[in-house]
C-alpha atoms as a PDB file:
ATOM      1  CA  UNK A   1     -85.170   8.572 -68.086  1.00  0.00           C
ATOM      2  CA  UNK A   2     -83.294  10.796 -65.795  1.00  0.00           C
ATOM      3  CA  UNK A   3     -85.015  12.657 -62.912  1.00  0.00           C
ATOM      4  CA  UNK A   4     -85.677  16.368 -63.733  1.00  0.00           C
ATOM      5  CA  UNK A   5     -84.388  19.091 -60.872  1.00  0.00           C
ATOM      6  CA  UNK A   6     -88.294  19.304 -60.282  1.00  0.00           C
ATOM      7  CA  UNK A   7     -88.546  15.645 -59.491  1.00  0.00           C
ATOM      8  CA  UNK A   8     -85.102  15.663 -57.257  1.00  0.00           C
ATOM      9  CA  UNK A   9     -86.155  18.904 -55.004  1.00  0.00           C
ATOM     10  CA  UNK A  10     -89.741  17.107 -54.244  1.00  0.00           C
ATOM     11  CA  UNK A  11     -88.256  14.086 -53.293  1.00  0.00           C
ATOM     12  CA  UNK A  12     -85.529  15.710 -51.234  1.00  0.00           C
ATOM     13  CA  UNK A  13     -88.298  18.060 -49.780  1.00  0.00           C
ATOM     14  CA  UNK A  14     -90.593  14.255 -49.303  1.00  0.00           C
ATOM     15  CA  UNK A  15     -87.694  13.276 -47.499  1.00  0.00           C
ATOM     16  CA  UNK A  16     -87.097  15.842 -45.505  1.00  0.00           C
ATOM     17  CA  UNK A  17     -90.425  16.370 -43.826  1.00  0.00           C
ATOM     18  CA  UNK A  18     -90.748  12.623 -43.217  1.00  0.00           C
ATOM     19  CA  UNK A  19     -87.845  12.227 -41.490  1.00  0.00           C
ATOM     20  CA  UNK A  20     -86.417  15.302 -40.051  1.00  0.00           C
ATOM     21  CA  UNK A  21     -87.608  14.820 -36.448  1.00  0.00           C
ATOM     22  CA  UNK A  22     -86.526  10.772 -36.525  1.00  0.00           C
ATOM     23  CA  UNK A  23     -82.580  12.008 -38.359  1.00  0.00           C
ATOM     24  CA  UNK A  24     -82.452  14.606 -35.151  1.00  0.00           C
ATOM     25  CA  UNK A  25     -83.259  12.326 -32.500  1.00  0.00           C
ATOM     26  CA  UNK A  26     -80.714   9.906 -34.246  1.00  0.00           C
ATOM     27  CA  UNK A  27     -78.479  12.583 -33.730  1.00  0.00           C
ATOM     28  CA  UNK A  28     -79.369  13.699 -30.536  1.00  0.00           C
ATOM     29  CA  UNK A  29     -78.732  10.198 -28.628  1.00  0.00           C
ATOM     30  CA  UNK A  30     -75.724  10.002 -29.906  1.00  0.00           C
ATOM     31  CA  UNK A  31     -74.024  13.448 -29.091  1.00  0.00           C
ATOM     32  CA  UNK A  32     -76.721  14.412 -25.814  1.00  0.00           C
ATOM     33  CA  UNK A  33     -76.523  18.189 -27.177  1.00  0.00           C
ATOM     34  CA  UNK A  34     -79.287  19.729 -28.745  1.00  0.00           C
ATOM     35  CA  UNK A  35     -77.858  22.663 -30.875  1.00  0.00           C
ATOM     36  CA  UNK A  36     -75.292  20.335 -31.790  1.00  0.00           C
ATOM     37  CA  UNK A  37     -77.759  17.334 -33.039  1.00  0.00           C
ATOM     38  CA  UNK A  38     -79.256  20.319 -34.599  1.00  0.00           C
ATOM     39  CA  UNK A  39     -76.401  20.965 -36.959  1.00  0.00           C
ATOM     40  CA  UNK A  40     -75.649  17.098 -37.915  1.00  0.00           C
ATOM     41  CA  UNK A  41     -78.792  16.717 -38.747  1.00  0.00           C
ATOM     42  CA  UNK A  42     -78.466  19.753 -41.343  1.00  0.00           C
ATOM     43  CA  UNK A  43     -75.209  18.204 -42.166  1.00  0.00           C
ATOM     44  CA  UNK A  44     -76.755  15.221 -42.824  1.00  0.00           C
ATOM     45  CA  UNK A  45     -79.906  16.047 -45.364  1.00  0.00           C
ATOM     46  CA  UNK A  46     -77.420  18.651 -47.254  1.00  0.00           C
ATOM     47  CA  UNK A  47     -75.288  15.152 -47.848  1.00  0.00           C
ATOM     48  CA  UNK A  48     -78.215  13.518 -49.108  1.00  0.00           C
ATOM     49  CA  UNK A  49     -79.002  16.918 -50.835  1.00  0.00           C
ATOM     50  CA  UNK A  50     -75.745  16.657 -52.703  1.00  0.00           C
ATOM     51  CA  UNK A  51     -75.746  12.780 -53.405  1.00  0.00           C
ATOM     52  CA  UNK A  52     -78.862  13.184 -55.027  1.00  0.00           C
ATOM     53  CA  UNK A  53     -77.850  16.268 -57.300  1.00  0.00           C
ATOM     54  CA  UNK A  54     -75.351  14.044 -59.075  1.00  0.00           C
ATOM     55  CA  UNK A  55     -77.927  11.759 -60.189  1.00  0.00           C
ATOM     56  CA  UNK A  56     -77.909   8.865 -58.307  1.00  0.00           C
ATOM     57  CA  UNK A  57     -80.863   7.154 -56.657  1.00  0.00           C
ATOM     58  CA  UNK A  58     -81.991   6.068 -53.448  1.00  0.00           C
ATOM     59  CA  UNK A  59     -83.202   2.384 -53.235  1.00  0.00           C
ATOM     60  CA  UNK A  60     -83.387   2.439 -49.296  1.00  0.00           C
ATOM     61  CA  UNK A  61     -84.447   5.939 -48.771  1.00  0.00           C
ATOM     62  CA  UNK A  62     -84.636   5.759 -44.488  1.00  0.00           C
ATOM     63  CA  UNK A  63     -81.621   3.295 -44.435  1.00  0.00           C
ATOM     64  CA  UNK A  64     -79.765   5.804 -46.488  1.00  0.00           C
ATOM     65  CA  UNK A  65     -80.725   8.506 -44.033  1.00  0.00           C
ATOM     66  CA  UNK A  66     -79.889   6.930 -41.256  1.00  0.00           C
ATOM     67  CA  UNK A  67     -76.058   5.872 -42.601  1.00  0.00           C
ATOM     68  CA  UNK A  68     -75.414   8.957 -43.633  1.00  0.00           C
ATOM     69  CA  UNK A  69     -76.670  10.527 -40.148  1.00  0.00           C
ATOM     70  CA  UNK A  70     -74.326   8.197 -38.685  1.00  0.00           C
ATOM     71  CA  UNK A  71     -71.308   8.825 -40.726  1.00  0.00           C
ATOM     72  CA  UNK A  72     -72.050  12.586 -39.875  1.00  0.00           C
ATOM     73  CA  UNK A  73     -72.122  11.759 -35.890  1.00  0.00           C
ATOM     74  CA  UNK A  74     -68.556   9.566 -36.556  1.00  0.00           C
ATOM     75  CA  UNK A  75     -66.954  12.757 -38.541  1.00  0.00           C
ATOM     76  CA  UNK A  76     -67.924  15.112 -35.904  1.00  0.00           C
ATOM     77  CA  UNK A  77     -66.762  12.737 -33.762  1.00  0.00           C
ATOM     78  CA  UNK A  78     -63.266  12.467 -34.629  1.00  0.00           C
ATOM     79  CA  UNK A  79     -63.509  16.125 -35.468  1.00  0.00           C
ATOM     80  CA  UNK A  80     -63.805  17.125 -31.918  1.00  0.00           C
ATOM     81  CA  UNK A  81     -61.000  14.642 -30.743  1.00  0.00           C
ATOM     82  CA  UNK A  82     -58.550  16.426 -32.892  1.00  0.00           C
ATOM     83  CA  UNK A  83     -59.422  19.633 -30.875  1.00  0.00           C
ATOM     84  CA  UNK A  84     -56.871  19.781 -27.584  1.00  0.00           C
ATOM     85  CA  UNK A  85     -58.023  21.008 -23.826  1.00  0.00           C
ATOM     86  CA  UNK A  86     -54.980  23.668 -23.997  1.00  0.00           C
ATOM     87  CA  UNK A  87     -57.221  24.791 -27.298  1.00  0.00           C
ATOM     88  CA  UNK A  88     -60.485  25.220 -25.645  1.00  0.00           C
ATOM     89  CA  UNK A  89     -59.241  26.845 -22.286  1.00  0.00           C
ATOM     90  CA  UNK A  90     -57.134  29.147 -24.616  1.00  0.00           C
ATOM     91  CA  UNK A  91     -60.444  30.620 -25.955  1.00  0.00           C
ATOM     92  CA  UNK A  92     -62.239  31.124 -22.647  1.00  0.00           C
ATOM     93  CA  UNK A  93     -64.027  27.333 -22.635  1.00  0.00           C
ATOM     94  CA  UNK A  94     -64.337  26.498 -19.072  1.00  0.00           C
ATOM     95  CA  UNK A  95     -64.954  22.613 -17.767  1.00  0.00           C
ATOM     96  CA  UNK A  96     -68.392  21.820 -16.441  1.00  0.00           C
ATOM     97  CA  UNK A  97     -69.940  19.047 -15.293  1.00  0.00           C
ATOM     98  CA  UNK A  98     -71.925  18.662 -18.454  1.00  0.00           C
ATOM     99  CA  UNK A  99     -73.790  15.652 -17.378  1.00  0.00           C
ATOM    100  CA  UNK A 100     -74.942  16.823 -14.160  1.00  0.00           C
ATOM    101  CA  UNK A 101     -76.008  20.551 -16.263  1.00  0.00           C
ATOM    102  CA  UNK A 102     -77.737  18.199 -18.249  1.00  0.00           C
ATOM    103  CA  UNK A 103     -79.684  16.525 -15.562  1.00  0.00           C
ATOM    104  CA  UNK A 104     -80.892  20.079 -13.579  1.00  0.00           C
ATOM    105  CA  UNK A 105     -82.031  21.556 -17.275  1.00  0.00           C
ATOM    106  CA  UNK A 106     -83.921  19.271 -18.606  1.00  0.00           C
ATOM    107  CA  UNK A 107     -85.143  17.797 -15.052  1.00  0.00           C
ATOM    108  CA  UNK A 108     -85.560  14.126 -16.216  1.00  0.00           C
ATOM    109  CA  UNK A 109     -83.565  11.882 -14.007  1.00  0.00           C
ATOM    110  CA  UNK A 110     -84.538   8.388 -15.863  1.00  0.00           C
ATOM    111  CA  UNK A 111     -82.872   9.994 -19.291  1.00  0.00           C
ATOM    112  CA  UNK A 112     -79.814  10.664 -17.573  1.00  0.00           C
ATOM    113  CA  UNK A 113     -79.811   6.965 -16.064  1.00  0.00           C
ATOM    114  CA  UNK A 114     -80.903   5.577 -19.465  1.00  0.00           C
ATOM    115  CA  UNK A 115     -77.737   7.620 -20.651  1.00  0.00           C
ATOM    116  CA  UNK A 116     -75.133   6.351 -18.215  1.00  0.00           C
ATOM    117  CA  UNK A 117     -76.780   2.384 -19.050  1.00  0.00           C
ATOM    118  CA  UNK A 118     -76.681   3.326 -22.794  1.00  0.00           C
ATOM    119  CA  UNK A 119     -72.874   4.289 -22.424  1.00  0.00           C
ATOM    120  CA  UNK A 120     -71.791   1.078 -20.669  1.00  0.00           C
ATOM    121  CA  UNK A 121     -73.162  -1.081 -23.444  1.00  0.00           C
ATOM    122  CA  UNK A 122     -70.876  -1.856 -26.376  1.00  0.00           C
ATOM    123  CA  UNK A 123     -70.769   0.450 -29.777  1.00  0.00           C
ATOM    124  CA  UNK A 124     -73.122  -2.781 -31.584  1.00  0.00           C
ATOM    125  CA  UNK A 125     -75.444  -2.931 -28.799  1.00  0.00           C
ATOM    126  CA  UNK A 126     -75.723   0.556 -28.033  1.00  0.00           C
ATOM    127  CA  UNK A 127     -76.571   1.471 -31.558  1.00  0.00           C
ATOM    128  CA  UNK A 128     -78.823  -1.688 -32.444  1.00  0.00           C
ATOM    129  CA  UNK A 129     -81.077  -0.260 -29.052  1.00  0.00           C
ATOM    130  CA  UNK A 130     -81.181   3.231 -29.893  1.00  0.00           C
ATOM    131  CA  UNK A 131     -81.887   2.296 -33.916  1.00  0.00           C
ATOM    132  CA  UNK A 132     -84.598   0.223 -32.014  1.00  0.00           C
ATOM    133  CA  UNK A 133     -86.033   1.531 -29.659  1.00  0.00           C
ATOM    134  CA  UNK A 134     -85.866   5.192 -29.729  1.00  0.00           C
ATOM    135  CA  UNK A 135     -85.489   5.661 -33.800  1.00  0.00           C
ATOM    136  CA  UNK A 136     -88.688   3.201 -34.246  1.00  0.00           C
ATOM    137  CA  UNK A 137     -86.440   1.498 -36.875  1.00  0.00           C
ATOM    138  CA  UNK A 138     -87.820  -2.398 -37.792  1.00  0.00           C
ATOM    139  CA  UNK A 139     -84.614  -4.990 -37.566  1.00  0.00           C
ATOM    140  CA  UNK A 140     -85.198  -5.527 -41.279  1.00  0.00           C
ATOM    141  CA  UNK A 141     -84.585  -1.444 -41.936  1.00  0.00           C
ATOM    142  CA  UNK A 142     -81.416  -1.667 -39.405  1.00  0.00           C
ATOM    143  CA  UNK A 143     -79.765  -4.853 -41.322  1.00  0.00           C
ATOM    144  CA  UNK A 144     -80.303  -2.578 -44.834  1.00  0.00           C
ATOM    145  CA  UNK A 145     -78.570   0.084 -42.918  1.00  0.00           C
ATOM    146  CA  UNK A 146     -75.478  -1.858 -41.732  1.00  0.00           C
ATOM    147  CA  UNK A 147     -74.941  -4.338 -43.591  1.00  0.00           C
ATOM    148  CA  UNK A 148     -76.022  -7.222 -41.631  1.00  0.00           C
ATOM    149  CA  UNK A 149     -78.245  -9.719 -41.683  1.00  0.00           C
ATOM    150  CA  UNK A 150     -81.972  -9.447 -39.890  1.00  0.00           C
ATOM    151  CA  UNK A 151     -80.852 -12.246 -37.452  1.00  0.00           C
ATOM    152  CA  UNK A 152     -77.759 -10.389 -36.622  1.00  0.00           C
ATOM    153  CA  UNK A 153     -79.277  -7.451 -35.757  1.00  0.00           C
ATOM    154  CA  UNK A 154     -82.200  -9.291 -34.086  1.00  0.00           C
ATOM    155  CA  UNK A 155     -79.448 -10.842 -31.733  1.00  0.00           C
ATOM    156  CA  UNK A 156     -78.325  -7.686 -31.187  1.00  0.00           C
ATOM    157  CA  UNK A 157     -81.108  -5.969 -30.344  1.00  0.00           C
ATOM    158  CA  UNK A 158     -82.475  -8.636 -28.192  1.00  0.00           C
ATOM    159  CA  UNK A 159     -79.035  -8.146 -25.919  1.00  0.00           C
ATOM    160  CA  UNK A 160     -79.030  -4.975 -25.392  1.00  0.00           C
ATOM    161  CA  UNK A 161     -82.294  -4.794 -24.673  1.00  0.00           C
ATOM    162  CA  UNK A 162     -81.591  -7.391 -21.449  1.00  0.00           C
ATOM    163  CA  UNK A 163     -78.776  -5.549 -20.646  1.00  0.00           C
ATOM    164  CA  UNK A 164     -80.299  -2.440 -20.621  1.00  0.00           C
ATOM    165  CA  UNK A 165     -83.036  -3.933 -18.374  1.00  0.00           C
ATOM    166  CA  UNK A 166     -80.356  -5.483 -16.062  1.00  0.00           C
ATOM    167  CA  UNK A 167     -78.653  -2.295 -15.751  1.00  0.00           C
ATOM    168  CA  UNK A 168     -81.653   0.211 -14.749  1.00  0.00           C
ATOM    169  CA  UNK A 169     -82.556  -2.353 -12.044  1.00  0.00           C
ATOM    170  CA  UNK A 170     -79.370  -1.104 -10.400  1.00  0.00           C
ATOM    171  CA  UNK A 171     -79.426   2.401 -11.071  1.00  0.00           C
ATOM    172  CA  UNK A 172     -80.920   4.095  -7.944  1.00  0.00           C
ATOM    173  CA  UNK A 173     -83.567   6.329  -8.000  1.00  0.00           C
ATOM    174  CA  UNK A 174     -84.034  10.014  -6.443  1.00  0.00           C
END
């Protein structure tokens, strides 16, 4: 039996409020801009929206989520890359020092070191942590997600966590 528009728009709307806060942090730690996270996020559920308006289902609902979030980061991603400096100045955009900006406005030094650790660390580890630790995510959830297996991404998560360790031992602090 298929799903009636009804049934679709409450579990969209089920979806939404469940995970709205957890698909904008996702964001967030990924692109370190709020109004920005903001939008991918958006971009993200209206993807999910859309999938689910042609009828198909969701057997992983938070996996799905969070692939799709990530596909959204990656597009934006490669989006901005095709912009040019010359571009940007041309229209007025002026180069900061966006990390230190970041630093004085939201006044929390050990984010800004966990961001310069998280940076270092390779794309697998980096995302296996964050998925981890700051997305809640179980390894089982992460391995639906990506494809892996739970002992992959149980490796993975276990490494980055040591190197992440490792790292803010050397990080100095104001």
């Amino acid at each position: 039996m298929a799903a009636t528009q009804g049934d679709i728009e409450q579990l969209f709307m089920t979806l939404y409020d469940t995970y709205q806060d957890a698909i904008f942090r996702h964001c967030y730690f990924r692109v370190y801009h709020r109004e920005i996270a903001k939008e991918l996020a958006q971009e993200a559920f209206m993807k999910v929206w859309n999938y689910l308006q042609k009828g198909n289902t969701l057997e992983h609902p938070k996996a799905f989520l969070y692939k799709i979030a990530t596909n959204t980061v990656i597009d934006y991603r490669r989006r901005k890359k095709e912009q040019s400096l010359e571009q940007l100045q041309d229209t007025g955009f002026q180069i900061a020092d966006t990390d230190r900006m970041e630093e004085t406005v939201d006044g929390n030094m050990a984010m800004a070191h966990l961001r310069e650790v998280l940076d270092t660390l390779e794309d697998i580890y980096r995302e296996a942590f964050l998925l981890r630790y700051i997305e809640g995510l179980k390894p089982k959830e992460i391995a639906v997600m990506t494809g892996e297996t739970v002992n992959v991404i149980s490796v993975r998560i276990t490494r980055a966590k040591r190197q992440v360790q490792q790292k803010m031992k050397h990080i100095p602090t104001v």
